[in-house]
C-alpha atoms as a PDB file:
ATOM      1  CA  UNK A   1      19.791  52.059 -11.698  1.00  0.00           C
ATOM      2  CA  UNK A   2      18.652  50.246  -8.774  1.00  0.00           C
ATOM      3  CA  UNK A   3      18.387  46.805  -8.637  1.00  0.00           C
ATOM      4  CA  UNK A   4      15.233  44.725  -7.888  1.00  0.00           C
ATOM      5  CA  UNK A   5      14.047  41.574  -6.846  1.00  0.00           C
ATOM      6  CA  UNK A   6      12.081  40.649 -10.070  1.00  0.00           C
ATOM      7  CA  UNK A   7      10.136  37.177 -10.762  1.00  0.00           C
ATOM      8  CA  UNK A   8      11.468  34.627 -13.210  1.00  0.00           C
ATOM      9  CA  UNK A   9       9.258  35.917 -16.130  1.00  0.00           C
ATOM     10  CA  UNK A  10      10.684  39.257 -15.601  1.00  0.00           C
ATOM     11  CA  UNK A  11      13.991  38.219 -15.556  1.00  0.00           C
ATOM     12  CA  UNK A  12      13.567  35.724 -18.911  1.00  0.00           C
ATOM     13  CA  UNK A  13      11.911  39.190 -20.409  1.00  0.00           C
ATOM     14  CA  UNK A  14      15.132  41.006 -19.433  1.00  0.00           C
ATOM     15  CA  UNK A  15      17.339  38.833 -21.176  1.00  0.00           C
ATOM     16  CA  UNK A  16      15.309  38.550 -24.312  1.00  0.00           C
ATOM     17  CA  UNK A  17      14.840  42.418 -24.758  1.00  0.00           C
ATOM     18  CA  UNK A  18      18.801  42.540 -24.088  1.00  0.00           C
ATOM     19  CA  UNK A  19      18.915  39.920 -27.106  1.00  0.00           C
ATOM     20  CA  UNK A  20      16.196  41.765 -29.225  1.00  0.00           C
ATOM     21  CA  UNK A  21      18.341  45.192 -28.806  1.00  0.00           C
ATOM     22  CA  UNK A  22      21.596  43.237 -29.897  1.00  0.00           C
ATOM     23  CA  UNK A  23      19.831  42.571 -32.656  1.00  0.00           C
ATOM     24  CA  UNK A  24      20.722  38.605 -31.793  1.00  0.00           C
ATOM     25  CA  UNK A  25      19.051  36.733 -34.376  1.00  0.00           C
ATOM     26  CA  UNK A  26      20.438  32.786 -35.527  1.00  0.00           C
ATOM     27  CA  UNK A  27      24.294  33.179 -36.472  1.00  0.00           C
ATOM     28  CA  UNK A  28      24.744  36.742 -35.273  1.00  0.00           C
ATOM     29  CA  UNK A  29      24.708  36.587 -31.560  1.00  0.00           C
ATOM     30  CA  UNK A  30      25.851  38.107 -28.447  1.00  0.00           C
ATOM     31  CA  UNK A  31      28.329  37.041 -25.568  1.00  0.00           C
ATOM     32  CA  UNK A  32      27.620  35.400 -22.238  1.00  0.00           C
ATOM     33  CA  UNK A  33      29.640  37.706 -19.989  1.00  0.00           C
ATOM     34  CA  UNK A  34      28.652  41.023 -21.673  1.00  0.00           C
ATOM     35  CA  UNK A  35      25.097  39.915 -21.203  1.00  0.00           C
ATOM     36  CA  UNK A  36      25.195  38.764 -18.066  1.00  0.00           C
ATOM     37  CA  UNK A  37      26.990  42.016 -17.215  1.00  0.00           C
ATOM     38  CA  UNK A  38      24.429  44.372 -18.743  1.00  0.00           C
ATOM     39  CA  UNK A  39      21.591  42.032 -17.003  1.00  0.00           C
ATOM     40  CA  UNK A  40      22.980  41.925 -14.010  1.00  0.00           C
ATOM     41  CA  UNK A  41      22.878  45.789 -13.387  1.00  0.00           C
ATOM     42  CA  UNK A  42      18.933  45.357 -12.522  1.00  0.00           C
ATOM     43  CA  UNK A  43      18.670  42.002 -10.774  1.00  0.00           C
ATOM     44  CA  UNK A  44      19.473  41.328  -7.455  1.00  0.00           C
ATOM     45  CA  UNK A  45      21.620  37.775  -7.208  1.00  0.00           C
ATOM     46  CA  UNK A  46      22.869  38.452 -10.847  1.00  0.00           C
ATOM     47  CA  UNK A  47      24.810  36.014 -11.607  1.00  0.00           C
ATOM     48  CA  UNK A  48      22.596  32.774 -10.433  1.00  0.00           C
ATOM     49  CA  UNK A  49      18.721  34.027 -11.489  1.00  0.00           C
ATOM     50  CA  UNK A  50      20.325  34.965 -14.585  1.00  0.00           C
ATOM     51  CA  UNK A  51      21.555  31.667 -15.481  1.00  0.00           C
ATOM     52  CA  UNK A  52      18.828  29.895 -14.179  1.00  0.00           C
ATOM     53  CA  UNK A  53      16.641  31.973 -16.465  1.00  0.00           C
ATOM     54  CA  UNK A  54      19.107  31.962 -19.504  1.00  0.00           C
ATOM     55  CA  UNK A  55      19.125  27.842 -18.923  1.00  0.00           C
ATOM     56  CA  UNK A  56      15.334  28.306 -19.170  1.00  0.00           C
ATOM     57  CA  UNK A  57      14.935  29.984 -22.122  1.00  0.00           C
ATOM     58  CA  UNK A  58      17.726  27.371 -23.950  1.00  0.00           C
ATOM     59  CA  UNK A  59      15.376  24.707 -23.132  1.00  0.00           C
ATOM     60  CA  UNK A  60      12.541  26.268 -24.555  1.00  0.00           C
ATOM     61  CA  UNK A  61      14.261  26.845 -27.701  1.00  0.00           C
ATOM     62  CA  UNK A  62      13.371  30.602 -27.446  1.00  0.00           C
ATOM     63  CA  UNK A  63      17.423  31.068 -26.982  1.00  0.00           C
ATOM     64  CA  UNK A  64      20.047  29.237 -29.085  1.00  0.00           C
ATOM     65  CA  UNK A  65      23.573  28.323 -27.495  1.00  0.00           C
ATOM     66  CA  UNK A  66      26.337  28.687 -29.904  1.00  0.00           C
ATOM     67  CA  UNK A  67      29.913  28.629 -29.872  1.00  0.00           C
ATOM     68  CA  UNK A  68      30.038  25.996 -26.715  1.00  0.00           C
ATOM     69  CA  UNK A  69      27.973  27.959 -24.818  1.00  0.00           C
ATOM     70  CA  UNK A  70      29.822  31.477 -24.687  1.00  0.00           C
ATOM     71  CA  UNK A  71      27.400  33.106 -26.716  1.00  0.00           C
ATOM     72  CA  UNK A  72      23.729  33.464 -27.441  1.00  0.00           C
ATOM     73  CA  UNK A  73      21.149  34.350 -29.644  1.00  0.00           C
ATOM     74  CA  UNK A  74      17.400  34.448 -30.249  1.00  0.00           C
ATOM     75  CA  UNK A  75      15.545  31.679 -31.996  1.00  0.00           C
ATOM     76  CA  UNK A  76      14.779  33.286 -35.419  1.00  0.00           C
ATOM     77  CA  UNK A  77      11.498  30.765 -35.956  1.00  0.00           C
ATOM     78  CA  UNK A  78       9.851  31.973 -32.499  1.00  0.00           C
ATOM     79  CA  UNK A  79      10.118  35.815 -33.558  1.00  0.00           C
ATOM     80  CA  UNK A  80       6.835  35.827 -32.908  1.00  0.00           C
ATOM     81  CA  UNK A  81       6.621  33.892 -29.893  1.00  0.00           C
ATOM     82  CA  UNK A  82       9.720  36.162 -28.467  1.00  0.00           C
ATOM     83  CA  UNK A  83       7.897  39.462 -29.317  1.00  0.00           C
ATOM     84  CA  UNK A  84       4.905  38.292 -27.286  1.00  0.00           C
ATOM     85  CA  UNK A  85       6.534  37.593 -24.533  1.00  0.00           C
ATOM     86  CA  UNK A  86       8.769  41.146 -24.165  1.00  0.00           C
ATOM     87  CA  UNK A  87       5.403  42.705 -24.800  1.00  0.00           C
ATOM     88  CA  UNK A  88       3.656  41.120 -22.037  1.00  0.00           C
ATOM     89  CA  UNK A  89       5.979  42.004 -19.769  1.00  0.00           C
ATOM     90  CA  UNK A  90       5.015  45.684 -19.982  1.00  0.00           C
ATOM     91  CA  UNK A  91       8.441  47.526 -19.090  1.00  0.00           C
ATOM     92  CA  UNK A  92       9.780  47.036 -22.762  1.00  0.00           C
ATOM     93  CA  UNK A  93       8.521  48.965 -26.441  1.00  0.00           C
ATOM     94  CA  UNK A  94       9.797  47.131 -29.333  1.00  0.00           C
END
């Protein structure tokens, strides 16, 4: 896979389809350096837009921090919210 320069709502949409495929809902969740890992194979400057991003999404509640900040996991009250924003992207199906 190639990896892209992509804008900041592509790269937020990234992470929360990554989430949505874990299956990273409330107290099940996923860890930091897998994701970043998995992310990281399709952005260019991996490590820095991703966290940027990931620090995004944490503020707007749509992503929970658990376990000190090691791991992750999508905000089960914004399904909805979450959902609509993959979709708009256009590159994901859920």
């Amino acid at each position: 896979m190639v990896k892209t320069v992509q804008t900041d709502a592509e790269i937020q949409a990234q992470i929360l389809f990554y989430l949505w495929q874990q299956n990273a809902w409330g107290q099940i969740y996923t860890n930091y350096e897998k994701m970043k890992t998995r992310v990281g194979t399709v952005v260019k400057n991996n490590g820095k837009n991703t966290d940027k991003q990931l620090k995004k999404l944490v503020n707007e509640r749509l992503v929970l921090q658990l376990k000190q900040g090691r791991t992750y996991s999508l905000n089960p009250y914004l399904k909805l919210t979450i959902e609509a924003r993959i979709r708009k992207d256009g590159r994901f199906v859920i």
